[in-house]
C-alpha atoms as a PDB file:
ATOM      1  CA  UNK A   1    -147.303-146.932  81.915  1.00  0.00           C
ATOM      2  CA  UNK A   2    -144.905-149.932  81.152  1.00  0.00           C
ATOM      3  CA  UNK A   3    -147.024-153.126  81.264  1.00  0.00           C
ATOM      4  CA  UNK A   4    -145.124-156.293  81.561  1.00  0.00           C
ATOM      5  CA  UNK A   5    -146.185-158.942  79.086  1.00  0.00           C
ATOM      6  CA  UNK A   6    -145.581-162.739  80.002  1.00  0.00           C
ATOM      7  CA  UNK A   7    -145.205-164.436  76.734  1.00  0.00           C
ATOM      8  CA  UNK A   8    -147.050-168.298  76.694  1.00  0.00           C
ATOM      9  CA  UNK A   9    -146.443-169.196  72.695  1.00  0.00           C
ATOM     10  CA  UNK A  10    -144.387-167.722  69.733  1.00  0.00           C
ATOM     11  CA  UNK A  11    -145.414-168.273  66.099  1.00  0.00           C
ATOM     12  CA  UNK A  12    -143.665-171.407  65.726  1.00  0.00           C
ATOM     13  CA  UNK A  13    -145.231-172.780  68.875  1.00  0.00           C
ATOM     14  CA  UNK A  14    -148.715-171.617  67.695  1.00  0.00           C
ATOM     15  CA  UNK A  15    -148.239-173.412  63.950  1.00  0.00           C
ATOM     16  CA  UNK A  16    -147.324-176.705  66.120  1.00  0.00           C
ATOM     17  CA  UNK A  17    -150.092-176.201  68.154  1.00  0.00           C
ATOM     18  CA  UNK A  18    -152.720-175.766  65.213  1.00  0.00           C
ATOM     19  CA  UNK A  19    -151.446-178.633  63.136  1.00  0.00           C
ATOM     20  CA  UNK A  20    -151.884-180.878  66.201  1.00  0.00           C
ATOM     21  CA  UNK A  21    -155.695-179.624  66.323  1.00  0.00           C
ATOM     22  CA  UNK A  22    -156.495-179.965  62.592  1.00  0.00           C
ATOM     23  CA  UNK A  23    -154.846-183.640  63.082  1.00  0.00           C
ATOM     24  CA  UNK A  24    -157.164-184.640  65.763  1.00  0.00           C
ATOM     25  CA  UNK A  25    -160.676-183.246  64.388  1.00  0.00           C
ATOM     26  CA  UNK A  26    -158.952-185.149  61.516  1.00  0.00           C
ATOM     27  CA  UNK A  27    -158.698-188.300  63.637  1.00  0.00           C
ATOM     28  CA  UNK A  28    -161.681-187.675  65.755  1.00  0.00           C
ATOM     29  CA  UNK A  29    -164.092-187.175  62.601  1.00  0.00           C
ATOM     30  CA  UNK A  30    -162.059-190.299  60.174  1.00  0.00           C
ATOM     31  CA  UNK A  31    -161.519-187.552  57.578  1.00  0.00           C
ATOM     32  CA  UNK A  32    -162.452-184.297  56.179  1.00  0.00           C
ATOM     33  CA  UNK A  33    -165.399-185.094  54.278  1.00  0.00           C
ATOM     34  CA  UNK A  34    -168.108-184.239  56.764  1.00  0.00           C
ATOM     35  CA  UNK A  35    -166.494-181.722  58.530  1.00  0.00           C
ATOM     36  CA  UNK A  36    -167.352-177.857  58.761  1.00  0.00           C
ATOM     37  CA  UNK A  37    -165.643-175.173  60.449  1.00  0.00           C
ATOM     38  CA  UNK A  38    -166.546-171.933  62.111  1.00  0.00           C
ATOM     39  CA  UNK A  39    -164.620-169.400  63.212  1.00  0.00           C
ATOM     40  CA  UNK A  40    -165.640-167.319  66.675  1.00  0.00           C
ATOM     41  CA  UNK A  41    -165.349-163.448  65.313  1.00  0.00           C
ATOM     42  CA  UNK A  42    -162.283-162.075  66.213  1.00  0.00           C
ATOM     43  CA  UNK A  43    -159.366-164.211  66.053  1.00  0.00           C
ATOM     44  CA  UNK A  44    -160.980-167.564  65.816  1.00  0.00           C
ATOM     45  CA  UNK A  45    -161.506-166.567  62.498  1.00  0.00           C
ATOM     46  CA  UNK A  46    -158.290-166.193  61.593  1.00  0.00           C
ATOM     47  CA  UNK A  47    -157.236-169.417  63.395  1.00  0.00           C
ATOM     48  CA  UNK A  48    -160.469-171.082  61.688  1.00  0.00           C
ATOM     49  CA  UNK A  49    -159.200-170.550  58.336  1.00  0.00           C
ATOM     50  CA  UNK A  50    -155.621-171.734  59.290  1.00  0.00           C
ATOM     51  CA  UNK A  51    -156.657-175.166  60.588  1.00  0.00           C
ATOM     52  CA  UNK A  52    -158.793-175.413  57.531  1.00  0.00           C
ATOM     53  CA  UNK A  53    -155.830-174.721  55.138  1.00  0.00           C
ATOM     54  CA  UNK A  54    -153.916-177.618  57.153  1.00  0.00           C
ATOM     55  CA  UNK A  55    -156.960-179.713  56.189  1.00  0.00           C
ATOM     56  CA  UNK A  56    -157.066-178.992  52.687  1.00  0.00           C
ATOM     57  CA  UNK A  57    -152.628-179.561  52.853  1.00  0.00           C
ATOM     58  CA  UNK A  58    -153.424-182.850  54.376  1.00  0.00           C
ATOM     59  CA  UNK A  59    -156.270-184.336  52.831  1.00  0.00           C
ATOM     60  CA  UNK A  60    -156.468-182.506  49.568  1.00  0.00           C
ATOM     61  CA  UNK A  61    -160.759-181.667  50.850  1.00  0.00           C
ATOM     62  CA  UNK A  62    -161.756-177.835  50.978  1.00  0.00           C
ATOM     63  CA  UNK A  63    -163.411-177.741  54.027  1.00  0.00           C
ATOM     64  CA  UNK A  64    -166.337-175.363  54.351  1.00  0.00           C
ATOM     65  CA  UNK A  65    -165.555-172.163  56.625  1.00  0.00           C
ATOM     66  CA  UNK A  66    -168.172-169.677  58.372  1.00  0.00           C
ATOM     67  CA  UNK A  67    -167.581-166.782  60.603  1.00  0.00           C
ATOM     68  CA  UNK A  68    -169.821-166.410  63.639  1.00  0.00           C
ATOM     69  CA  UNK A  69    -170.204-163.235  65.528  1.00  0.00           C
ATOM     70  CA  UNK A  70    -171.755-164.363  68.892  1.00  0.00           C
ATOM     71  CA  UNK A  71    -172.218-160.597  70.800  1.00  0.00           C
ATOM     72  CA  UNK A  72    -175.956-160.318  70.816  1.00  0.00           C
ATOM     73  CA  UNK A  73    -176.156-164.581  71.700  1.00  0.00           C
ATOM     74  CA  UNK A  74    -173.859-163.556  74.982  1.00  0.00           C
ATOM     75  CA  UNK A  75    -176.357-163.988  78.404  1.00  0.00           C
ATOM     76  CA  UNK A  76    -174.417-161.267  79.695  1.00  0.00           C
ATOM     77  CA  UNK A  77    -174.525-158.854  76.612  1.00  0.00           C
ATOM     78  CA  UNK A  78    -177.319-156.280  79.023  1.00  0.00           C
ATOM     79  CA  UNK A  79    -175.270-156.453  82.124  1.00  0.00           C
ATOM     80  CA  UNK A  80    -172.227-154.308  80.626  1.00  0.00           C
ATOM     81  CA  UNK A  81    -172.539-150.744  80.147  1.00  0.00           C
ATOM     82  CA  UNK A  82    -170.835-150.759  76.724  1.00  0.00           C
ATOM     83  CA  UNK A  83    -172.972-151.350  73.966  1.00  0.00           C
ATOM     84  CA  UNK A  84    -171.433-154.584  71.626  1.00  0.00           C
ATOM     85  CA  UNK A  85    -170.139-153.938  68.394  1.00  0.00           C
ATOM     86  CA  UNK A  86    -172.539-156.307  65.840  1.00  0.00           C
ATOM     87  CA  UNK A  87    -169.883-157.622  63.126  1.00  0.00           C
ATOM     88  CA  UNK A  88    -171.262-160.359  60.888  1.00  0.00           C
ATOM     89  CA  UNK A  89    -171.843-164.140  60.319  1.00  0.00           C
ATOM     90  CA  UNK A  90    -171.204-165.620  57.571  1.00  0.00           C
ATOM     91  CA  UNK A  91    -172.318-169.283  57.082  1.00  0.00           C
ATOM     92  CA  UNK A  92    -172.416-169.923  53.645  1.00  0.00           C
ATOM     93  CA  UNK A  93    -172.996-173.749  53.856  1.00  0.00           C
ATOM     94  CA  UNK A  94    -175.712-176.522  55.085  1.00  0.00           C
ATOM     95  CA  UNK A  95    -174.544-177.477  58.609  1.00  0.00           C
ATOM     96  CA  UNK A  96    -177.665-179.969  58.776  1.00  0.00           C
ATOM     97  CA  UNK A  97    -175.696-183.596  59.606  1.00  0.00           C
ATOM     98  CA  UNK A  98    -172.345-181.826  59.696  1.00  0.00           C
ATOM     99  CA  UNK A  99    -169.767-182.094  61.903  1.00  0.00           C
ATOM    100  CA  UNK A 100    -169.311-178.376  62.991  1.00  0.00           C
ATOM    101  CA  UNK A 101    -165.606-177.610  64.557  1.00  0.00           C
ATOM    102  CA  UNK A 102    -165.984-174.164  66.575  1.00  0.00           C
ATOM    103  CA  UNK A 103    -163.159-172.147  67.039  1.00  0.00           C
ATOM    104  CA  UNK A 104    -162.355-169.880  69.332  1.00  0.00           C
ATOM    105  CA  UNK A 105    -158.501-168.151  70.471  1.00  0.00           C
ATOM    106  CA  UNK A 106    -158.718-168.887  74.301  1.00  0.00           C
ATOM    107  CA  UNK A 107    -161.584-170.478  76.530  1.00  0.00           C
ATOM    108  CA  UNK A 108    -162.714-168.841  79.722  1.00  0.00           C
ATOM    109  CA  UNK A 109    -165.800-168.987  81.068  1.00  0.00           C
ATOM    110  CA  UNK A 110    -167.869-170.907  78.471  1.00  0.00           C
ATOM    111  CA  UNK A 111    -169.990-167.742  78.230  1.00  0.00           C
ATOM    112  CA  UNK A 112    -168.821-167.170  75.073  1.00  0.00           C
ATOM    113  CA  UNK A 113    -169.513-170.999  73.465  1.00  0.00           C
ATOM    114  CA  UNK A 114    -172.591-171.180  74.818  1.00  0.00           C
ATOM    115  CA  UNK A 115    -173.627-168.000  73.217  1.00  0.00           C
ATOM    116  CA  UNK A 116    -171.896-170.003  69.737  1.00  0.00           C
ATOM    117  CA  UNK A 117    -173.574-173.200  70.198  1.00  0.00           C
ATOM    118  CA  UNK A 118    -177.407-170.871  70.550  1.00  0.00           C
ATOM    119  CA  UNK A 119    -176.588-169.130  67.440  1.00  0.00           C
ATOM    120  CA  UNK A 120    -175.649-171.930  65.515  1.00  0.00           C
ATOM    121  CA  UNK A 121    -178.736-173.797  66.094  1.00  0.00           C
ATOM    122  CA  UNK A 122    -180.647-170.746  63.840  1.00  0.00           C
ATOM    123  CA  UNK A 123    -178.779-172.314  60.772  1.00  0.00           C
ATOM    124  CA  UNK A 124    -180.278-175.825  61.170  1.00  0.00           C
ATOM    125  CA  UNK A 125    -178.971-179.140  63.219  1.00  0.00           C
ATOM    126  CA  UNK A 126    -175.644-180.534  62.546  1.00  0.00           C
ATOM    127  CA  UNK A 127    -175.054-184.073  63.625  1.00  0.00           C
ATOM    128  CA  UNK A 128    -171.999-182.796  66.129  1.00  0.00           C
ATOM    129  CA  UNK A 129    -170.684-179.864  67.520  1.00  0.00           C
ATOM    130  CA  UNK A 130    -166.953-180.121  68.612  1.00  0.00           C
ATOM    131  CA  UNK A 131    -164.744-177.047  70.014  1.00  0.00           C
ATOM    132  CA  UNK A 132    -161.264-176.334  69.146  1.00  0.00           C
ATOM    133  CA  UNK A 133    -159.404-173.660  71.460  1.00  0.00           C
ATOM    134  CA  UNK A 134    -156.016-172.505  70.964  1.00  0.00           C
ATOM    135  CA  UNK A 135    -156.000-171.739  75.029  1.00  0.00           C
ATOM    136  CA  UNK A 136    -157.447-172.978  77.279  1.00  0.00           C
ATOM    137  CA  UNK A 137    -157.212-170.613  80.538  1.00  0.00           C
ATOM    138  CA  UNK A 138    -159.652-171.964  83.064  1.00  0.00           C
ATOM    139  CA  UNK A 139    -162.492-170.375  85.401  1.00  0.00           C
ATOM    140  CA  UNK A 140    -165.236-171.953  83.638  1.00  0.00           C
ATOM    141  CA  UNK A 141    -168.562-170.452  84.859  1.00  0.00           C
ATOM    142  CA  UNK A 142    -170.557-173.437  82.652  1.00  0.00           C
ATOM    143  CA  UNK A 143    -170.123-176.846  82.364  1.00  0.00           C
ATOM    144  CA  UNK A 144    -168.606-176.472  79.171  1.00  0.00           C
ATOM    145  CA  UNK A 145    -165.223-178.476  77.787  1.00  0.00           C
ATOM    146  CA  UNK A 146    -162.935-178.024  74.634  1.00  0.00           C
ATOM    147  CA  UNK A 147    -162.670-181.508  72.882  1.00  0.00           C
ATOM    148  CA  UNK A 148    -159.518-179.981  70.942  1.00  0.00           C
ATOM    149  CA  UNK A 149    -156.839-177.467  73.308  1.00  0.00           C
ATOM    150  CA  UNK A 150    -153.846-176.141  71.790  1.00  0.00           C
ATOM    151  CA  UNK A 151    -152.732-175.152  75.363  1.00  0.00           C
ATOM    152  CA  UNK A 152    -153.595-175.082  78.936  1.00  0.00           C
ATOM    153  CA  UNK A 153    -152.195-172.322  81.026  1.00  0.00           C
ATOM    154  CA  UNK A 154    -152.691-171.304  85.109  1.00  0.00           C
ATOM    155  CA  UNK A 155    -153.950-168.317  85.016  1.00  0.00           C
ATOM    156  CA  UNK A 156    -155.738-166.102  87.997  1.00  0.00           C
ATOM    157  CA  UNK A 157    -159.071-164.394  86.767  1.00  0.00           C
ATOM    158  CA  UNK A 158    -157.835-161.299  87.346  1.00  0.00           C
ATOM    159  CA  UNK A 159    -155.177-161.916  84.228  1.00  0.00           C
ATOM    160  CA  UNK A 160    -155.449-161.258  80.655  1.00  0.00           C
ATOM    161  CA  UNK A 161    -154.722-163.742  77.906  1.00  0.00           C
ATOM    162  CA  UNK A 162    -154.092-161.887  74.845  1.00  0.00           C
ATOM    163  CA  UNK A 163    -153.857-163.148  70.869  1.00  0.00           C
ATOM    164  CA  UNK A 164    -151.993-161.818  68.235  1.00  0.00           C
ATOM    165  CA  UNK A 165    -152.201-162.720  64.557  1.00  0.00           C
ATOM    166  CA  UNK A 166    -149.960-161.826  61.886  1.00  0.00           C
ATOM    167  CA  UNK A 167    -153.460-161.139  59.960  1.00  0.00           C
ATOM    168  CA  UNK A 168    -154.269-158.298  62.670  1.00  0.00           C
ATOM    169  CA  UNK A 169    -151.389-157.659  64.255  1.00  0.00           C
ATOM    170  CA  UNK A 170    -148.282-158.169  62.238  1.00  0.00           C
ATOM    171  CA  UNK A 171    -146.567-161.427  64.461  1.00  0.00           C
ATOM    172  CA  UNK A 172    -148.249-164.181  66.210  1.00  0.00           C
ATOM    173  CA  UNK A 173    -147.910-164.811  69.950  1.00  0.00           C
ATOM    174  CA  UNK A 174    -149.799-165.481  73.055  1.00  0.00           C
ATOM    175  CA  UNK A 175    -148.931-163.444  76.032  1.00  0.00           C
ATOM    176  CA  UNK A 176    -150.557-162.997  79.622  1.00  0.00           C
ATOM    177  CA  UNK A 177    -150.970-159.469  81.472  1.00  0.00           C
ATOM    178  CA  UNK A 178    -151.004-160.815  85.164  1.00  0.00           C
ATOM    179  CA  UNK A 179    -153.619-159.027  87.527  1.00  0.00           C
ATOM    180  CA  UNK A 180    -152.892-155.816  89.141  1.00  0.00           C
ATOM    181  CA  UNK A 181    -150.714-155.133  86.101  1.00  0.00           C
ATOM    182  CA  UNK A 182    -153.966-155.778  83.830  1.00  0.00           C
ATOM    183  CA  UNK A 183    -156.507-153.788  86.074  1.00  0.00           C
ATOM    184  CA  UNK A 184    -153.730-151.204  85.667  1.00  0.00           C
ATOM    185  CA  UNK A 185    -153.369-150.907  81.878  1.00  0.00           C
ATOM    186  CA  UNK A 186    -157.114-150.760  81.724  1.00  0.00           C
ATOM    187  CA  UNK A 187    -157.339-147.606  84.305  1.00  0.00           C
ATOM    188  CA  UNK A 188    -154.885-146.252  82.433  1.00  0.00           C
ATOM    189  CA  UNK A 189    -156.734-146.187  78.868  1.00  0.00           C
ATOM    190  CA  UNK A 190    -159.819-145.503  80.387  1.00  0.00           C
ATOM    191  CA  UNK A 191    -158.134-141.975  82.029  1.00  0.00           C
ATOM    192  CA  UNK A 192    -155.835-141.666  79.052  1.00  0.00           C
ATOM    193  CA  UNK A 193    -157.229-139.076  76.155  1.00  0.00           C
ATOM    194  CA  UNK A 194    -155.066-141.279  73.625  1.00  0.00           C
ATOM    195  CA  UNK A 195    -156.301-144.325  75.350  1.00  0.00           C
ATOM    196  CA  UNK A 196    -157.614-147.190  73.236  1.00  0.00           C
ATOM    197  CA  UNK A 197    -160.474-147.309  75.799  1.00  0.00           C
ATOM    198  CA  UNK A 198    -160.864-143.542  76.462  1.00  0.00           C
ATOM    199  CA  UNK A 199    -164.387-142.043  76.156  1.00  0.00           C
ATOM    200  CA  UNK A 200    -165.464-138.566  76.260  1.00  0.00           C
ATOM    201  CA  UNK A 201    -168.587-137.716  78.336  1.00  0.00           C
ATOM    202  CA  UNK A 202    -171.320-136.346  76.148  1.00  0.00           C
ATOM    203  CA  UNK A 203    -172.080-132.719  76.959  1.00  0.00           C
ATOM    204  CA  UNK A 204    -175.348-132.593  79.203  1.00  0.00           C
ATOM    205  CA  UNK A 205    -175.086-136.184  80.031  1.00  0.00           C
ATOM    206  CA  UNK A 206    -173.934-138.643  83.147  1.00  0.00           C
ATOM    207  CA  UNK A 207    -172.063-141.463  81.410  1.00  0.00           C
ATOM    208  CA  UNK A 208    -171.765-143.532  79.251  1.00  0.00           C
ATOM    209  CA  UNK A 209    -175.047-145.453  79.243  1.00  0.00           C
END
């Protein structure tokens, strides 16, 4: 099935985008000195480490970067059938009277920060915590606002906003799958054997659990 993609930012367009974030934390925070970063596992990561290396291009200060895997944080991680995938965190630094920068690819509900700003607190109390978002999509479910947005797109909540890196994927770009055609694609890999999403019922057994 042929899924039409509506593309929202090329690689050039997501470079401008990220300079004009790591200028404003750099504005916001008079400097680099007392700022850390952490990346939300997936693709903030990658975009975590990008804004840092603008940093370090623009004020010559290696800027401490962690890696944050928020699945078991998320208030909703018991109400989905699929079990999350535990990756890591890495926070390698003091974040005690920081200035922590989160960053995450695109901002939805706010389920996903909040879950970020819990599990941060377990590595001590930094003297801010300030969100960076390439996208910023909308629907908010929690009163919960990016102080740094690369975008900010219409979307329904039916639609998709999907992230690709040249890390992960090979190109950069941000492109939309717009409702039916999104609840289509995922019907389709859930039926498909190939399917990305496919899952084989265990002998015996009624489902996945």
């Amino acid at each position: 099935m042929s899924v039409k993609h509506e593309n929202i930012l090329d690689e050039k367009q997501i470079n401008r985008a990220l300079a004009r974030i790591a200028h404003e934390i750099l504005e916001h925070n008079a400097g680099a000195e007392t700022i850390a970063i952490v990346g939300i596992l997936t693709r903030g990561a990658y975009l975590a480490r990008r804004i840092a290396d603008i940093i370090k291009k623009l004020e010559k200060v290696e800027v401490p970067v962690g890696l944050m895997d928020i699945s078991l944080y998320r208030d909703d991680v018991h109400s989905k059938l699929d079990q999350p995938i535990v990756q890591r965190t890495d926070i390698l630094f003091e974040v005690s009277d920081k200035n922590i920068v989160l960053i995450d690819d695109v901002l939805f509900s706010g389920r996903t920060v909040r879950a970020a700003l819990n599990h941060i607190t377990d590595f001590g109390r930094p003297r801010t915590i300030q969100l960076a978002v390439l996208v910023d999509r909308g629907h908010r479910e929690l009163p919960i606002k990016a102080d740094y947005v690369g975008i900010n797109i219409p979307t329904h909540k039916a639609d998709r906003v999907v992230l690709q890196v040249t890390e992960k994927d090979d190109h950069d770009r941000v492109y939309v799958i717009r409702g039916d055609a999104a609840e289509s694609k995922t019907k389709a890999q859930k039926k498909s054997p190939t399917g990305t999403k496919a899952r084989k019922k265990p002998a015996g057994k009624g489902g996945p659990k």
